[in-house]
N, C-alpha and C. Protein backbone atom coordinates (compact mmCIF):
# COMPACT_ATOMS: atom_id res chain seq x y z
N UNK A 1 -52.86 0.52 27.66
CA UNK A 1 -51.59 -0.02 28.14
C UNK A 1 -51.85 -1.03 29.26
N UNK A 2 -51.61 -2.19 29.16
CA UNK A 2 -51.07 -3.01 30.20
C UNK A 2 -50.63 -2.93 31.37
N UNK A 3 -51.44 -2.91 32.44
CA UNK A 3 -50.27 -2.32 33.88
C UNK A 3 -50.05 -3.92 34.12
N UNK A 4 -48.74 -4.17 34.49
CA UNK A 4 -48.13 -5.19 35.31
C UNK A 4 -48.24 -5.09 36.33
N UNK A 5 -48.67 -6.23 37.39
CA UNK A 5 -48.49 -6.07 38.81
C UNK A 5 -47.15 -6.49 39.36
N UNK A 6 -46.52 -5.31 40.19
CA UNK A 6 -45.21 -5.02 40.88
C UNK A 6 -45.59 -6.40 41.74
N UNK A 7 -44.13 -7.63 41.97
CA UNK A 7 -44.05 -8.75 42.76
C UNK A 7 -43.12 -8.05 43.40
N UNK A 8 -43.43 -7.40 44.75
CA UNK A 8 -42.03 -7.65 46.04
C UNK A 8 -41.60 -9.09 46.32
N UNK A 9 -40.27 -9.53 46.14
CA UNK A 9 -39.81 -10.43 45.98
C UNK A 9 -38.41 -10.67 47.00
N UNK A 10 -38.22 -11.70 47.96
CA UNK A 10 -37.38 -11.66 49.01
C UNK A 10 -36.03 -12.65 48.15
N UNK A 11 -36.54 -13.61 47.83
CA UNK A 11 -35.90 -14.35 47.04
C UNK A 11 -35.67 -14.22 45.58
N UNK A 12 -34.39 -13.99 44.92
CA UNK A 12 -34.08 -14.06 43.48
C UNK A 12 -32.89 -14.30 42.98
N UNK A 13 -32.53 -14.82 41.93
CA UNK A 13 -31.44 -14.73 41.50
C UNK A 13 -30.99 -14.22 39.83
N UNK A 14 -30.25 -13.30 39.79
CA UNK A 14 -30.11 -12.97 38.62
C UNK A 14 -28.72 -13.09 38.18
N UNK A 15 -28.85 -13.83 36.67
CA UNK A 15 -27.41 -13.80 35.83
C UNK A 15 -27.26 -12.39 34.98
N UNK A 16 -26.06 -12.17 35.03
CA UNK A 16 -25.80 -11.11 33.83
C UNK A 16 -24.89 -11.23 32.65
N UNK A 17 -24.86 -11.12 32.52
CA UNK A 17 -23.54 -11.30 31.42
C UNK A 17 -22.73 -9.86 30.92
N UNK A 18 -21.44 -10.33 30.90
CA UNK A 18 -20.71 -8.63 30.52
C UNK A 18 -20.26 -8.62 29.11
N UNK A 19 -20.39 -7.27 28.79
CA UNK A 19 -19.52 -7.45 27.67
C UNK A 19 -18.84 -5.79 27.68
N UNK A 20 -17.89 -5.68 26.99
CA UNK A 20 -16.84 -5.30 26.76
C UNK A 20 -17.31 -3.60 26.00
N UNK A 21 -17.92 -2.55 26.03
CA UNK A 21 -18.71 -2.02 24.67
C UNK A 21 -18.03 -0.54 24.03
N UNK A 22 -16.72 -0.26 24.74
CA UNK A 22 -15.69 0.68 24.43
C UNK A 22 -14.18 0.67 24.83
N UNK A 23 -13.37 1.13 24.56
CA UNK A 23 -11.79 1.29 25.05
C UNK A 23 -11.05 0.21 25.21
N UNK A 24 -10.75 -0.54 24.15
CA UNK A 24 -9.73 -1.70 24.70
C UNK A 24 -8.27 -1.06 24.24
N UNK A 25 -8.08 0.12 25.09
CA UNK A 25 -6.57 0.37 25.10
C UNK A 25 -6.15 -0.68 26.23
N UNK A 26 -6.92 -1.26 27.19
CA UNK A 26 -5.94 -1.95 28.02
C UNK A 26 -6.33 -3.27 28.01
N UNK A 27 -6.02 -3.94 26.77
CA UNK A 27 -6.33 -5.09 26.41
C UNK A 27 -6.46 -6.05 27.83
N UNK A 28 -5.84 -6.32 28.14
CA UNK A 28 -5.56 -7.06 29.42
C UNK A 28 -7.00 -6.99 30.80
N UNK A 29 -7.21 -5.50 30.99
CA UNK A 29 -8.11 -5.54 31.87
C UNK A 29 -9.53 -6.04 30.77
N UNK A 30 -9.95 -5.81 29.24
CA UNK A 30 -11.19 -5.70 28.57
C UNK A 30 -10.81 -7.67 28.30
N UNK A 31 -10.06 -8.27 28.44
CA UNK A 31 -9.88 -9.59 28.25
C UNK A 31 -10.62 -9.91 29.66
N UNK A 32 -10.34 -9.28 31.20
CA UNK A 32 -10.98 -9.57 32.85
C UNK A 32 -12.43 -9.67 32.55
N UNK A 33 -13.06 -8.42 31.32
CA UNK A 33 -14.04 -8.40 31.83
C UNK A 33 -15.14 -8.97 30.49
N UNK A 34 -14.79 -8.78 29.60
CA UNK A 34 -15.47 -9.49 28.77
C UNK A 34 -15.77 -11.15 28.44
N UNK A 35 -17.28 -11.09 28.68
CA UNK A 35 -17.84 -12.63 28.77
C UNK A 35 -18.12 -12.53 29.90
N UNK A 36 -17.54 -12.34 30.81
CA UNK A 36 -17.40 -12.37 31.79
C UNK A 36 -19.08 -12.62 32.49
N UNK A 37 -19.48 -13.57 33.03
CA UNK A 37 -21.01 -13.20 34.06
C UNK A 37 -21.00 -12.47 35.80
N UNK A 38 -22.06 -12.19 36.06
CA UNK A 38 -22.07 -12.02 37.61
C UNK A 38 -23.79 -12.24 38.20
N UNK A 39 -23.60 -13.75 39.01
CA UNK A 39 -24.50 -14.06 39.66
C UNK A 39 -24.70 -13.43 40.65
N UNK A 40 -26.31 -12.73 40.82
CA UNK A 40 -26.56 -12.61 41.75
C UNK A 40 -28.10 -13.05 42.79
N UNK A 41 -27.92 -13.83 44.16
CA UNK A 41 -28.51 -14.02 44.88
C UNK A 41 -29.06 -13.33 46.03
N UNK A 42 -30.60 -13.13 46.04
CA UNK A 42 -31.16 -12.45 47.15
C UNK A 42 -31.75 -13.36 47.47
N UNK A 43 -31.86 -13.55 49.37
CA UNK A 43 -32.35 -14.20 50.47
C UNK A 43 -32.52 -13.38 51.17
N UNK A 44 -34.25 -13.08 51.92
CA UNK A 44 -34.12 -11.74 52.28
C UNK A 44 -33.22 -10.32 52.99
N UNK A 45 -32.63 -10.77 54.17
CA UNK A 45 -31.44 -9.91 54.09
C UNK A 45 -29.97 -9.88 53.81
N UNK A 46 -29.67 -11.32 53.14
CA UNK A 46 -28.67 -11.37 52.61
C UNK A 46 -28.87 -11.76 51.20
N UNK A 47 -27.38 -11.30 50.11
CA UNK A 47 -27.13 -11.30 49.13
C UNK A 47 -25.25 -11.79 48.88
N UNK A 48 -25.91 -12.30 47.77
CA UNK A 48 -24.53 -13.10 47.39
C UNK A 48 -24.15 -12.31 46.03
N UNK A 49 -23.10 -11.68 45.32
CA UNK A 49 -22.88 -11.24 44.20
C UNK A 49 -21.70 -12.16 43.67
N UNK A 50 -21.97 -12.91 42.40
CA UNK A 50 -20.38 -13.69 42.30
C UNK A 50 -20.25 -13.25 40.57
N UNK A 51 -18.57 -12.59 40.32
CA UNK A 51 -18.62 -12.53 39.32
C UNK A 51 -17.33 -13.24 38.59
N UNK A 52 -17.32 -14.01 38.02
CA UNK A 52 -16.44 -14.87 37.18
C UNK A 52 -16.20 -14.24 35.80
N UNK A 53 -14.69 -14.27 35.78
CA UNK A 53 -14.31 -14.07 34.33
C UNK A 53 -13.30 -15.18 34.18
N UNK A 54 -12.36 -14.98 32.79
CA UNK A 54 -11.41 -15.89 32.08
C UNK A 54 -10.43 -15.84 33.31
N UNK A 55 -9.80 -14.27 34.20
CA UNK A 55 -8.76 -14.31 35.00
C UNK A 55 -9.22 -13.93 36.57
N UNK A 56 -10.16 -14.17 36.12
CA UNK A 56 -10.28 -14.08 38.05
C UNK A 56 -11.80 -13.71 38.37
N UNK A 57 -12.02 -14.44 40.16
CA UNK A 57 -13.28 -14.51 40.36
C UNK A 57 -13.85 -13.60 41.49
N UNK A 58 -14.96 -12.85 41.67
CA UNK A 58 -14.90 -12.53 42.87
C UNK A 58 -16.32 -12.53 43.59
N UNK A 59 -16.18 -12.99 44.73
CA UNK A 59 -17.59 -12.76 45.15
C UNK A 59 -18.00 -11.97 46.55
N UNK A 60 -19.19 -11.79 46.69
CA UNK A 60 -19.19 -10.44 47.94
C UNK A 60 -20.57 -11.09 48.15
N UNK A 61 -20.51 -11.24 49.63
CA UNK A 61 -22.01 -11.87 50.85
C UNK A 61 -21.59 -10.50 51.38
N UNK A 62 -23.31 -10.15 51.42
CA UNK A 62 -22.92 -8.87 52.17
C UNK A 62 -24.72 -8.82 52.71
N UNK A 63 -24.60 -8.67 54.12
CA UNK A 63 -25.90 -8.37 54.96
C UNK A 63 -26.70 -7.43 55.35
N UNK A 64 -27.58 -7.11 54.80
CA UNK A 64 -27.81 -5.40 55.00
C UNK A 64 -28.64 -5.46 55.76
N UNK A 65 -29.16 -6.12 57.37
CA UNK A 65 -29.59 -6.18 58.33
C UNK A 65 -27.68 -5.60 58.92
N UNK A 66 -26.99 -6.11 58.89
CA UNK A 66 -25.77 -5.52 59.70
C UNK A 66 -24.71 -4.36 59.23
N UNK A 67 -25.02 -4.55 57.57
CA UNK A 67 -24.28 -3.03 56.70
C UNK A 67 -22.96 -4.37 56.40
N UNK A 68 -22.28 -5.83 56.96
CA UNK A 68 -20.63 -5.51 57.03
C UNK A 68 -21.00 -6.70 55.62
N UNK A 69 -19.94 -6.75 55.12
CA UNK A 69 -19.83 -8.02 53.97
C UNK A 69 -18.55 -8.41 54.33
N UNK A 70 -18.36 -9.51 53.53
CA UNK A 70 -17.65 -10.49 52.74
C UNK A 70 -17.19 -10.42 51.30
N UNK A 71 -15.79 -10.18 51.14
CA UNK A 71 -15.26 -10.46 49.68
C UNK A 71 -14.27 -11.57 49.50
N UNK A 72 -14.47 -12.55 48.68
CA UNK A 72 -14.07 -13.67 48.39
C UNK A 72 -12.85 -13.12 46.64
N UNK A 73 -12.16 -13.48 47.04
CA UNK A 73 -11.46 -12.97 46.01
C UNK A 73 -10.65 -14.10 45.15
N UNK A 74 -9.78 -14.93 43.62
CA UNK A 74 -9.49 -15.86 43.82
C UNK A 74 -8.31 -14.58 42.33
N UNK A 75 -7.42 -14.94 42.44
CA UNK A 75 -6.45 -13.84 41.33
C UNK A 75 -4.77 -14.70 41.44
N UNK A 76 -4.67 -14.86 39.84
CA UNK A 76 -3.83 -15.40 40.09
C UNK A 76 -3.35 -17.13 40.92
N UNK A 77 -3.83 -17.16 41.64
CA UNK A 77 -3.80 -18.23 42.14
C UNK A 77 -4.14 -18.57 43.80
N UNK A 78 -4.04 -16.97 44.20
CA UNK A 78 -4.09 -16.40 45.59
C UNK A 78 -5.80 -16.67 45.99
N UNK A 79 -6.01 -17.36 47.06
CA UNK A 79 -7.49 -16.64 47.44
C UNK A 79 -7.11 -15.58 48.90
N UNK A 80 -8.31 -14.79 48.46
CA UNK A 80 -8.31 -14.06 49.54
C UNK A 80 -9.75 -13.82 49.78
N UNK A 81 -10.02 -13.53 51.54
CA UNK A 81 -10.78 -13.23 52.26
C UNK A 81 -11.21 -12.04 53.42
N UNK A 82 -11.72 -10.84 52.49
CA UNK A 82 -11.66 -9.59 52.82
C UNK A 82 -12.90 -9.41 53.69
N UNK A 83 -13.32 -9.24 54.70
CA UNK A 83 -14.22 -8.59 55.85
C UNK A 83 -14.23 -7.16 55.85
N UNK A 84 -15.24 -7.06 55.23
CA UNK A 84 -15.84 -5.65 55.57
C UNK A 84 -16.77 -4.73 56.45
N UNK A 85 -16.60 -3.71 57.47
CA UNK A 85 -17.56 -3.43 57.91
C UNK A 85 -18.48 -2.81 57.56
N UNK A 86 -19.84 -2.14 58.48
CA UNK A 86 -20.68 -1.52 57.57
C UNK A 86 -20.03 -0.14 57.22
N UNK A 87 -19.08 0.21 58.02
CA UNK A 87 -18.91 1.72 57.49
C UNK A 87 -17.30 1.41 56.32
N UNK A 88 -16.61 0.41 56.42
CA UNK A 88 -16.20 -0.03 55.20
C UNK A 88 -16.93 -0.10 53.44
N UNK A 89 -17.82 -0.39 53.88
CA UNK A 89 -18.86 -0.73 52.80
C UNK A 89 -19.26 0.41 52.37
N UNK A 90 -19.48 1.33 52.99
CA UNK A 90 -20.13 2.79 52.95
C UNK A 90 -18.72 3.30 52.14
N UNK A 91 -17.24 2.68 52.22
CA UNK A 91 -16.40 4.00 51.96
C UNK A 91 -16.36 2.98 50.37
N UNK A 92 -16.35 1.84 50.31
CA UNK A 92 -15.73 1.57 49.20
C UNK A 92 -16.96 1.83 48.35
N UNK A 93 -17.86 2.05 48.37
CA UNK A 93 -19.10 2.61 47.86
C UNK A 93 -19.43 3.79 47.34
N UNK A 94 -18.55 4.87 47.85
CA UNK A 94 -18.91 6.28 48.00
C UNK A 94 -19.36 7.03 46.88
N UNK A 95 -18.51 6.43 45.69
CA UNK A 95 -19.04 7.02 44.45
C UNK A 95 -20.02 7.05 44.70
N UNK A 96 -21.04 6.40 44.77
CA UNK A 96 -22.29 6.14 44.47
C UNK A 96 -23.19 6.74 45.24
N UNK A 97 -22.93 7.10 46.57
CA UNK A 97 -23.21 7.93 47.47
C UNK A 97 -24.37 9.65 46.78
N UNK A 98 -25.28 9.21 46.83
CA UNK A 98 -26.36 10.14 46.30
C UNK A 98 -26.54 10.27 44.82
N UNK A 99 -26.34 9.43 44.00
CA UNK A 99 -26.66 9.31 42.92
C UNK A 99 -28.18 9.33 42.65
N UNK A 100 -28.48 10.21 41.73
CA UNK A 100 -29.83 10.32 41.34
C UNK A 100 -30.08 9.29 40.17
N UNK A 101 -31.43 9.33 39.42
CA UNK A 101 -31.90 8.51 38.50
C UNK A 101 -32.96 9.48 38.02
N UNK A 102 -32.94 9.38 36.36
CA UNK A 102 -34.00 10.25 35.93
C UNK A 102 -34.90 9.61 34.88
N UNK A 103 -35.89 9.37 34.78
CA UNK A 103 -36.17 8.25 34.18
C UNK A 103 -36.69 9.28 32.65
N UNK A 104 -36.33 8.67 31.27
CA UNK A 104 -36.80 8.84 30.03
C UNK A 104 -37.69 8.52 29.31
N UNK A 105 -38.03 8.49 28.16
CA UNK A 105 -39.66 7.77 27.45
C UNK A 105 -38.96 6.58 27.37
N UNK A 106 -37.51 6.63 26.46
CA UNK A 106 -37.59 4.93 26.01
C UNK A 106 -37.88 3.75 26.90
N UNK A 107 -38.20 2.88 26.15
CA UNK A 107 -38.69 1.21 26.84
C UNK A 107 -37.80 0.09 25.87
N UNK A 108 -37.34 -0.83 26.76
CA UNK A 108 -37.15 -1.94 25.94
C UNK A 108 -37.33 -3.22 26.75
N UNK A 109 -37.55 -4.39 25.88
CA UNK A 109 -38.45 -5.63 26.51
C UNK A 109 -36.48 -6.45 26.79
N UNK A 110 -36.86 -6.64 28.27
CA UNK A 110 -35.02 -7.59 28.66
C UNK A 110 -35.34 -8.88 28.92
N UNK A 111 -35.53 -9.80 29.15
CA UNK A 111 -35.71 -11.26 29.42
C UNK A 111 -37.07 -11.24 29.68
N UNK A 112 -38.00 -10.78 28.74
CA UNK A 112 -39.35 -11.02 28.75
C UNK A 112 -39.91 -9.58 30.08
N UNK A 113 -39.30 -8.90 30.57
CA UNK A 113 -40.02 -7.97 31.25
C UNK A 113 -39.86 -6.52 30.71
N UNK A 114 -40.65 -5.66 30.40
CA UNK A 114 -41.04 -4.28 30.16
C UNK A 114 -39.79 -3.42 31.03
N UNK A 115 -38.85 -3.02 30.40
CA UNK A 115 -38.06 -1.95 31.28
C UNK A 115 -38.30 -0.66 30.94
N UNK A 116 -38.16 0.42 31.37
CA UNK A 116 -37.52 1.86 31.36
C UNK A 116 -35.93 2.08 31.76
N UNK A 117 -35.97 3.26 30.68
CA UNK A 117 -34.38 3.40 30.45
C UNK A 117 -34.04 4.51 31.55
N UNK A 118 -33.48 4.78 32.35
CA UNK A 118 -33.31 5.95 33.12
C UNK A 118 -32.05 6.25 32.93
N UNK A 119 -31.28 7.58 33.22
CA UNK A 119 -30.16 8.02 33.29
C UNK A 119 -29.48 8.18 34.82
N UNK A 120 -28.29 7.75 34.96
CA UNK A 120 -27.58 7.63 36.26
C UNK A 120 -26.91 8.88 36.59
N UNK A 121 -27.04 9.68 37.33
CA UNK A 121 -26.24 10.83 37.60
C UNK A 121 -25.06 10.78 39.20
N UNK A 122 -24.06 10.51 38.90
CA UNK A 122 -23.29 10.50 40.45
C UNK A 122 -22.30 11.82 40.85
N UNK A 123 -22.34 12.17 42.01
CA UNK A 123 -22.23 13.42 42.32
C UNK A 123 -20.85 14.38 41.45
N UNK A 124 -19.51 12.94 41.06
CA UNK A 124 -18.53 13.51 41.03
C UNK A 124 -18.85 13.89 39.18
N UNK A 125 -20.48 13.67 38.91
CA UNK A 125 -20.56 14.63 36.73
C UNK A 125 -20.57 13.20 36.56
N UNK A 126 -20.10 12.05 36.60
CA UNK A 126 -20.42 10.61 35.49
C UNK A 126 -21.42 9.99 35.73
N UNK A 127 -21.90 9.86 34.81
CA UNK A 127 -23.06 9.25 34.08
C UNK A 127 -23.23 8.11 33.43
N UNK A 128 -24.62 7.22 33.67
CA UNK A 128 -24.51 5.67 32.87
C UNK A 128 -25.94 5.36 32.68
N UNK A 129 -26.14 4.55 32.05
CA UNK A 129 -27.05 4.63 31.37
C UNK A 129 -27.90 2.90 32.36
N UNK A 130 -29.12 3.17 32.48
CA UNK A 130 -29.66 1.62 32.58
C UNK A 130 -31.44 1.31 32.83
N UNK A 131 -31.45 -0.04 32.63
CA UNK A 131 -32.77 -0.17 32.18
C UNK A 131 -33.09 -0.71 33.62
N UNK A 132 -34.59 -0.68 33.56
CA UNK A 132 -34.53 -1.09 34.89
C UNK A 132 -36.45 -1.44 35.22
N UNK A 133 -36.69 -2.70 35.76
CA UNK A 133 -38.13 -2.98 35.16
C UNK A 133 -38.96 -2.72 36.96
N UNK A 134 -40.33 -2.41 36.44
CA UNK A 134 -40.87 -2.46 38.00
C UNK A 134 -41.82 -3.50 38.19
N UNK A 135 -41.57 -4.57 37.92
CA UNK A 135 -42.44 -5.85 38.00
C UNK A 135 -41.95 -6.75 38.72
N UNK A 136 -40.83 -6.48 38.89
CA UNK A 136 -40.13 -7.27 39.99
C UNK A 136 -39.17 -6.65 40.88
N UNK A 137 -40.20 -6.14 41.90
CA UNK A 137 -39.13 -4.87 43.42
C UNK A 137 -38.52 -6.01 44.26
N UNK A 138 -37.24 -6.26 44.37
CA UNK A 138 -36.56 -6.72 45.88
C UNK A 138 -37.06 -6.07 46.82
N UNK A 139 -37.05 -6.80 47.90
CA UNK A 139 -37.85 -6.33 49.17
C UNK A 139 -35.87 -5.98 49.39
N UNK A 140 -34.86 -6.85 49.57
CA UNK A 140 -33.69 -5.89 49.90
C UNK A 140 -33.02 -4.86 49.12
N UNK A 141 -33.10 -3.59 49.21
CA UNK A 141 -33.01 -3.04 48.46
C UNK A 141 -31.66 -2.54 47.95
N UNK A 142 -31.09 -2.81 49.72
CA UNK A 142 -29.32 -2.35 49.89
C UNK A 142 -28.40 -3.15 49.22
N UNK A 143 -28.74 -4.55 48.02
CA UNK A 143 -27.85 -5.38 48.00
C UNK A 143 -27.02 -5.11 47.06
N UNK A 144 -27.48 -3.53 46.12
CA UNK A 144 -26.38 -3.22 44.92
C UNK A 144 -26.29 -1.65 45.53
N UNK A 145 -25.43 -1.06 46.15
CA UNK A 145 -25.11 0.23 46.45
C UNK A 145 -25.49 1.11 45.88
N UNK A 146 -25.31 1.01 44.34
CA UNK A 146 -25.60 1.69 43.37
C UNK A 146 -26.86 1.88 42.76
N UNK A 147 -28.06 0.97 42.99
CA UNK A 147 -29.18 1.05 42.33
C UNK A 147 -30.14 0.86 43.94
N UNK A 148 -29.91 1.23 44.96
CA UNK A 148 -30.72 1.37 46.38
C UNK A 148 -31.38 2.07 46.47
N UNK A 149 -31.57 3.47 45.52
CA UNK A 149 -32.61 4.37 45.00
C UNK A 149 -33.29 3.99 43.88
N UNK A 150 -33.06 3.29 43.51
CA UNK A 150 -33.72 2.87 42.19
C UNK A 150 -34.95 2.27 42.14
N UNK A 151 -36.01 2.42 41.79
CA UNK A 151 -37.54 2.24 41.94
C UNK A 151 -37.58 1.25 40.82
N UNK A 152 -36.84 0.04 40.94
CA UNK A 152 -37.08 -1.01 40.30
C UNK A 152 -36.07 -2.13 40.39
N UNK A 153 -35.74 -2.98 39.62
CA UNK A 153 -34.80 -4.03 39.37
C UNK A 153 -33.93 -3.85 38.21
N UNK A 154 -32.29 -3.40 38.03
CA UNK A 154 -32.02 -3.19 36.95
C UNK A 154 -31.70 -4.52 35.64
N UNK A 155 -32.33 -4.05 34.89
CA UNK A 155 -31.80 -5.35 34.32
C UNK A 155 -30.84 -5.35 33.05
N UNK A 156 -30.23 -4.30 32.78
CA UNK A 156 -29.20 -4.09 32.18
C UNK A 156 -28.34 -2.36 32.67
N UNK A 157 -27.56 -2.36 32.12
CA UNK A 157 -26.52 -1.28 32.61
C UNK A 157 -25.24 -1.04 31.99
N UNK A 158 -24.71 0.10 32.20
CA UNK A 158 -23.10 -0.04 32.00
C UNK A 158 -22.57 0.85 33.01
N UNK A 159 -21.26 0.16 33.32
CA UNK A 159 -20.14 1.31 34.12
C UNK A 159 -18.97 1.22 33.50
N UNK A 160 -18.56 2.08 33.61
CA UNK A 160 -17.04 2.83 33.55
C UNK A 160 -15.94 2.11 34.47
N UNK A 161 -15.06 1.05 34.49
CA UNK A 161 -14.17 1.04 34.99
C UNK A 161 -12.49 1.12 34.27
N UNK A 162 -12.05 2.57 34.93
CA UNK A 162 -10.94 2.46 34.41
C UNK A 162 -11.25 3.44 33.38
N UNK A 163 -10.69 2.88 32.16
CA UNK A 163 -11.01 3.47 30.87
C UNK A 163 -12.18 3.16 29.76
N UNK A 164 -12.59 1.66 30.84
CA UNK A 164 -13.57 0.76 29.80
C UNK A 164 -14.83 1.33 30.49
N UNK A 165 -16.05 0.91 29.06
CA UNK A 165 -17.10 0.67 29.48
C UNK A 165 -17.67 -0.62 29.34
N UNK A 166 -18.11 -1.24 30.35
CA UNK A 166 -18.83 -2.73 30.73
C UNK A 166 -20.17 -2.53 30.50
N UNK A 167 -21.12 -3.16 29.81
CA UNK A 167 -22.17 -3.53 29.50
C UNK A 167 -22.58 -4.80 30.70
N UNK A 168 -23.58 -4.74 31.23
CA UNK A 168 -24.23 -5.88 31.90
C UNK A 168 -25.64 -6.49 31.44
N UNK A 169 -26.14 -7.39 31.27
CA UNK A 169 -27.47 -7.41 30.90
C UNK A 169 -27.90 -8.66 31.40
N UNK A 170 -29.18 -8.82 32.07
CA UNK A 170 -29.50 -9.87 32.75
C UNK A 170 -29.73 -11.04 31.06
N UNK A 171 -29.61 -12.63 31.53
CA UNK A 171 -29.89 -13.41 30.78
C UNK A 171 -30.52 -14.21 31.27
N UNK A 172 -30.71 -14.20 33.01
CA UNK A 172 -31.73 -15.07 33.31
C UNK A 172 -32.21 -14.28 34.32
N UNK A 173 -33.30 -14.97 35.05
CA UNK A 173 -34.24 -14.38 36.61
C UNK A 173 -35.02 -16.05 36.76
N UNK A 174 -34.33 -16.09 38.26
CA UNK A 174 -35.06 -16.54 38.46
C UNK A 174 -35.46 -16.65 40.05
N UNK A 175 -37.18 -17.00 40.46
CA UNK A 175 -37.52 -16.70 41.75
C UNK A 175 -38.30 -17.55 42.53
N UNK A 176 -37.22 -18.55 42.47
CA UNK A 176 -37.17 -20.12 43.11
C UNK A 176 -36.20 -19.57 44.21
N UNK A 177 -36.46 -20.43 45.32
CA UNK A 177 -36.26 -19.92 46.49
C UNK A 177 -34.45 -20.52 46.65
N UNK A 178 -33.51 -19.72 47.35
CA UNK A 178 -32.23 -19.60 47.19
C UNK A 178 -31.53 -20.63 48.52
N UNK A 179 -30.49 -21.35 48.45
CA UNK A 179 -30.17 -21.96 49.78
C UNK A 179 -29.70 -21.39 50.48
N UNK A 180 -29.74 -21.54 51.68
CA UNK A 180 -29.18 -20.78 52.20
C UNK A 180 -27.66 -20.54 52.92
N UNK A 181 -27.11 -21.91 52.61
CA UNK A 181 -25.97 -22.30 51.93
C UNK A 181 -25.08 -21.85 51.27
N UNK A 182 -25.84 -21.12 49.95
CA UNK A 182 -25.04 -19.76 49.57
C UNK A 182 -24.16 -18.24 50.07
N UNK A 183 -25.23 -18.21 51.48
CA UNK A 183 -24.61 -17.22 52.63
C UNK A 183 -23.21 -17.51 53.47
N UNK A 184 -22.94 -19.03 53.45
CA UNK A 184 -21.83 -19.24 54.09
C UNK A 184 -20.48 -18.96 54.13
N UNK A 185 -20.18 -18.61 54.88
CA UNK A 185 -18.65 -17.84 54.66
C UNK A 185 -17.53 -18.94 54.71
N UNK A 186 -16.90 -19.19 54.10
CA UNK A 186 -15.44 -20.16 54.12
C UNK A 186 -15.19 -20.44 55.41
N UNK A 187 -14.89 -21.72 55.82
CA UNK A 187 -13.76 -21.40 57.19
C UNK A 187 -12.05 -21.14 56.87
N UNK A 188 -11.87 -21.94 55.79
CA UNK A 188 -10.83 -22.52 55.85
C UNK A 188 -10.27 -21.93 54.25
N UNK A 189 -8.61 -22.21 54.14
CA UNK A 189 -8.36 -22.18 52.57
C UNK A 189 -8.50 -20.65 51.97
N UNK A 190 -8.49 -19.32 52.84
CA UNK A 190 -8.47 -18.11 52.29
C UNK A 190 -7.48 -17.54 53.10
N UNK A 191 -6.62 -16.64 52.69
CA UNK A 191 -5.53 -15.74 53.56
C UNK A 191 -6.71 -14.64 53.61
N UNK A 192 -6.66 -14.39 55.04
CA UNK A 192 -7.98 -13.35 55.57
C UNK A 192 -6.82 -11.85 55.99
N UNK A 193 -7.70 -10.72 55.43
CA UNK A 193 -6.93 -9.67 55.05
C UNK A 193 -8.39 -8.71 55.59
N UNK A 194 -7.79 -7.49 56.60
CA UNK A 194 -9.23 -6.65 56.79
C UNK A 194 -9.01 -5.87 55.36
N UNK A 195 -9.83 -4.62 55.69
CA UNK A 195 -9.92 -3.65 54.05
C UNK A 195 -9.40 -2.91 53.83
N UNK A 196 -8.61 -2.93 55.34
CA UNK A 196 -7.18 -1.36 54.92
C UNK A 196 -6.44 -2.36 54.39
N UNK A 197 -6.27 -3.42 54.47
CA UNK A 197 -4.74 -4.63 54.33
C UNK A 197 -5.35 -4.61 52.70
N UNK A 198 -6.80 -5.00 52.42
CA UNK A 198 -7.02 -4.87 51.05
C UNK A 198 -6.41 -4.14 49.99
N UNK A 199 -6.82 -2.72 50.60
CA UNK A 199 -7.09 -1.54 49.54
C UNK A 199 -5.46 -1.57 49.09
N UNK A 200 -4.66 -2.15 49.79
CA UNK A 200 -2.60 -1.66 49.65
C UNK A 200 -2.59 -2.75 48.59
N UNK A 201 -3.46 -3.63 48.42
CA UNK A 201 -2.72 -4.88 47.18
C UNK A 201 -3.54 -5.02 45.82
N UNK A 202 -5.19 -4.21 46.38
CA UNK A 202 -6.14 -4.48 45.31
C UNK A 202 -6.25 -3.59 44.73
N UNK A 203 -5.87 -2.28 44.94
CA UNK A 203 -6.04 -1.17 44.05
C UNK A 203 -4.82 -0.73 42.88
């Protein structure tokens, strides 16, 4: 067997692409999310997540030297500009909050890298499935809540939102160095809302 050598990597960016892979009783939300991509950028302690669909966009800078982020939101026609702190971040997170990972035999090859399939276990019994390669470790590890235990890079997945299940799967990587430009927060042109003002309009 082939051992690959693990690249700790400060800089990356990965595309995903969604798709749609059960329950379209709620046509409307599986129309939000299907096709749908989500870029994401690592600069070593910051990360940019942006995910675009047909009805709306959202993106989250979030610093895990300080725990607080940024959500950029655009719906409807509204933008909004949500500030989060670090212990904000911690609550809208919580699911995820001690989730284990168990890793299985299967393997499958995702944009040219060797993954393992592991199983997701989160405290409240749900479960998801994802691949996840060790040839390429982020040195930040905090920049997906959900995979911060994870002894690799995921490069495909699904979650549960709602009633649906979302498929993600990377379609690109790449680890050309990121601007830093990308970190910048708006000044201007967002109605700025903290995350209690959030949670009353976004949930």
């Amino acid at each position: 067997m082939l051992a690959s050598a693990q690249r700790k990597v400060s800089e990356l960016t990965l595309v995903y692409d969604a798709s749609v892979s059960s329950g379209n009783t709620e046509p409307k939300m599986a129309d939000a999310f299907d096709g749908a991509t989500t870029t994401v950028y690592l600069k070593g302690n910051m990360s940019r997540s942006e995910m675009v669909s047909a009805l709306f966009s959202s993106t989250t800078i979030h610093d895990s030297k300080t725990g607080a982020a940024v959500v950029l939101r655009e719906v409807s026609g509204q933008k909004l500009l949500i500030r989060l702190t670090a212990e904000n971040w911690a609550e809208k997170n919580k699911r995820y909050s001690g989730i284990t990972f168990t890793n299985t035999s299967d393997t499958k090859t995702i944009a040219g890298y060797k993954c393992v399939k592991a199983e997701a276990k989160l405290t409240d019994g749900t479960s998801f499935t994802v691949y996840y390669t060790t040839d390429i470790i982020p040195e930040n590890k905090d920049y997906d809540y959900q995979f911060r235990n994870l002894n690799g890079l995921p490069l495909e997945y699904e979650l549960v939102q709602g009633k649906l299940t979302i498929k993600y799967t990377v379609s690109k990587i790449n680890l050309n160095p990121v601007p830093a430009s990308k970190f910048d927060i708006p000044k201007s042109g967002y109605r700025e809302l903290t995350y209690e003002e959030s949670k009353k309009i976004t949930n």
